[in-house]
C-alpha atoms as a PDB file:
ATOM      1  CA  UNK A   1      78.525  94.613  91.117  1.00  0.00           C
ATOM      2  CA  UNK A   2      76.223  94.058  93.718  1.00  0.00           C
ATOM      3  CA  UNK A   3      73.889  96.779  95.329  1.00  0.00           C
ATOM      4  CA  UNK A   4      76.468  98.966  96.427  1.00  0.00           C
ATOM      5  CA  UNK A   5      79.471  96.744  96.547  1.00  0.00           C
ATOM      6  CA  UNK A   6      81.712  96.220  93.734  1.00  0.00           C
ATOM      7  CA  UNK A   7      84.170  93.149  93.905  1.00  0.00           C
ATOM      8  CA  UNK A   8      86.856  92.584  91.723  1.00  0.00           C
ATOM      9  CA  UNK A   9      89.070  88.770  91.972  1.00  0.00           C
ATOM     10  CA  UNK A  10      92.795  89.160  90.708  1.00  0.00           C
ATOM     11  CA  UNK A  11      95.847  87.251  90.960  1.00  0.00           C
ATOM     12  CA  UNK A  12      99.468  88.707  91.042  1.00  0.00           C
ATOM     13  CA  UNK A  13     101.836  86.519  89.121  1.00  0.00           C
ATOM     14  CA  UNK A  14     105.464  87.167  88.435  1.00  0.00           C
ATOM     15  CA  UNK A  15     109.277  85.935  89.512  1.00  0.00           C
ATOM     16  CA  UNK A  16     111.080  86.808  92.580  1.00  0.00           C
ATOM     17  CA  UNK A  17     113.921  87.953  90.596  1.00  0.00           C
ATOM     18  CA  UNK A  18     114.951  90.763  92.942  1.00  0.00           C
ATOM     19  CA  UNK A  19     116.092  91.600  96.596  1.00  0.00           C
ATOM     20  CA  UNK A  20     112.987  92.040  98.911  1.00  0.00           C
ATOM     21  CA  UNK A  21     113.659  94.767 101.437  1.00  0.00           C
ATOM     22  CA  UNK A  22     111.376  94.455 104.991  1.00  0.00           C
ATOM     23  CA  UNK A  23     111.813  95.786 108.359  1.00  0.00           C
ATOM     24  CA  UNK A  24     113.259  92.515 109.116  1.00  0.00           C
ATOM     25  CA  UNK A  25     115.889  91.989 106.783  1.00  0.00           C
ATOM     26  CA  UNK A  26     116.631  91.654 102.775  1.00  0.00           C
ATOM     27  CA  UNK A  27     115.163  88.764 101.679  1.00  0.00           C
ATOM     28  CA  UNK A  28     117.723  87.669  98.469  1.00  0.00           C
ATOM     29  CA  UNK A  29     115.695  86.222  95.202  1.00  0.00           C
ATOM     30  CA  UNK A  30     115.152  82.574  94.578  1.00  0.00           C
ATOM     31  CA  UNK A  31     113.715  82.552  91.045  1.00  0.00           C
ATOM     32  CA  UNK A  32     110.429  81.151  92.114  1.00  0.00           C
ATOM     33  CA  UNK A  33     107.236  81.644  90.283  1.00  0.00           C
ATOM     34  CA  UNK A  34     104.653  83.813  92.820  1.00  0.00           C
ATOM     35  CA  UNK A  35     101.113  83.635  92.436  1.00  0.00           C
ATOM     36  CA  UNK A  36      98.587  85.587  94.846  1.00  0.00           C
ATOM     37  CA  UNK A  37      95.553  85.480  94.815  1.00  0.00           C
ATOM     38  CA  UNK A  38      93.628  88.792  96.411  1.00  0.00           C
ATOM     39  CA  UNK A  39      89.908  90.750  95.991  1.00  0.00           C
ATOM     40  CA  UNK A  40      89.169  94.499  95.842  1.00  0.00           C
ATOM     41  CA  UNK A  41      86.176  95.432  97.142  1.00  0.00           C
ATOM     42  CA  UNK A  42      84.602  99.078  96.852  1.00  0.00           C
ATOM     43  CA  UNK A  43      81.642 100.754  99.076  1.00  0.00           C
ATOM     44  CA  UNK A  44      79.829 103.078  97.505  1.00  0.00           C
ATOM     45  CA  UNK A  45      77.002 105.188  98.878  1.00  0.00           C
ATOM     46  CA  UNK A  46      75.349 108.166  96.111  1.00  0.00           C
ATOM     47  CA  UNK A  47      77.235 106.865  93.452  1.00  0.00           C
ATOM     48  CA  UNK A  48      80.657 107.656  95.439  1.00  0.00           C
ATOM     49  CA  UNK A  49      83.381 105.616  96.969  1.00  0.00           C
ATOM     50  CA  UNK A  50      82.702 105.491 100.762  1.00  0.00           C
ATOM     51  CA  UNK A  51      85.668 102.548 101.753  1.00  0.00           C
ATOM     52  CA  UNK A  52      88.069 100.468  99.330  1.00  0.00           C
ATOM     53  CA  UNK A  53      89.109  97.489 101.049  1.00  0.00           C
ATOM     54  CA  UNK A  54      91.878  95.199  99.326  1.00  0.00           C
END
Protein backbone atom coordinates (compact mmCIF):
# COMPACT_ATOMS: atom_id res chain seq x y z
CA UNK A 1 0.00 0.00 0.00
CA UNK A 2 0.96 3.30 -0.76
CA UNK A 3 -0.96 6.55 0.31
CA UNK A 4 -4.04 5.78 -1.29
CA UNK A 5 -3.05 3.26 -3.87
CA UNK A 6 -2.97 -0.32 -3.27
CA UNK A 7 -1.01 -2.56 -5.85
CA UNK A 8 -1.13 -6.06 -5.99
CA UNK A 9 1.59 -8.20 -8.73
CA UNK A 10 0.10 -11.69 -9.85
CA UNK A 11 0.76 -14.10 -12.45
CA UNK A 12 -1.87 -16.43 -14.14
CA UNK A 13 -0.41 -19.82 -14.83
CA UNK A 14 -2.19 -22.81 -16.23
CA UNK A 15 -2.54 -25.11 -19.66
CA UNK A 16 -4.40 -24.25 -22.70
CA UNK A 17 -6.19 -27.43 -22.51
CA UNK A 18 -9.47 -26.14 -23.92
CA UNK A 19 -11.15 -24.42 -27.01
CA UNK A 20 -10.79 -20.54 -26.77
CA UNK A 21 -13.89 -18.88 -28.13
CA UNK A 22 -13.29 -14.93 -29.53
CA UNK A 23 -15.14 -12.80 -31.84
CA UNK A 24 -12.72 -13.95 -34.33
CA UNK A 25 -12.84 -17.50 -34.31
CA UNK A 26 -12.24 -20.74 -31.89
CA UNK A 27 -8.89 -20.90 -31.18
CA UNK A 28 -8.34 -25.09 -30.66
CA UNK A 29 -5.84 -26.01 -27.53
CA UNK A 30 -2.18 -26.68 -27.96
CA UNK A 31 -1.17 -27.96 -24.51
CA UNK A 32 1.13 -25.10 -23.85
CA UNK A 33 2.05 -23.88 -20.46
CA UNK A 34 0.60 -19.93 -20.11
CA UNK A 35 2.06 -17.63 -17.82
CA UNK A 36 0.81 -13.84 -17.48
CA UNK A 37 1.97 -11.66 -15.72
CA UNK A 38 -0.64 -8.61 -14.68
CA UNK A 39 -1.09 -5.81 -11.54
CA UNK A 40 -4.28 -4.70 -9.76
CA UNK A 41 -4.27 -1.49 -8.66
CA UNK A 42 -7.06 0.13 -6.32
CA UNK A 43 -7.88 4.06 -5.68
CA UNK A 44 -9.18 4.77 -2.69
CA UNK A 45 -10.33 8.12 -1.35
CA UNK A 46 -12.12 8.04 2.65
CA UNK A 47 -11.22 4.68 3.08
CA UNK A 48 -13.42 3.63 -0.13
CA UNK A 49 -12.70 2.28 -3.53
CA UNK A 50 -12.87 5.24 -5.98
CA UNK A 51 -11.32 3.20 -9.42
CA UNK A 52 -9.90 -0.53 -9.72
CA UNK A 53 -7.74 -0.69 -12.59
CA UNK A 54 -6.36 -4.26 -13.69
Amino acid sequence: MNGDVVSLELSIQGTFEGPLRTPAGTVEPTGAKVDAPTADFWYLHNGKVEKFNC
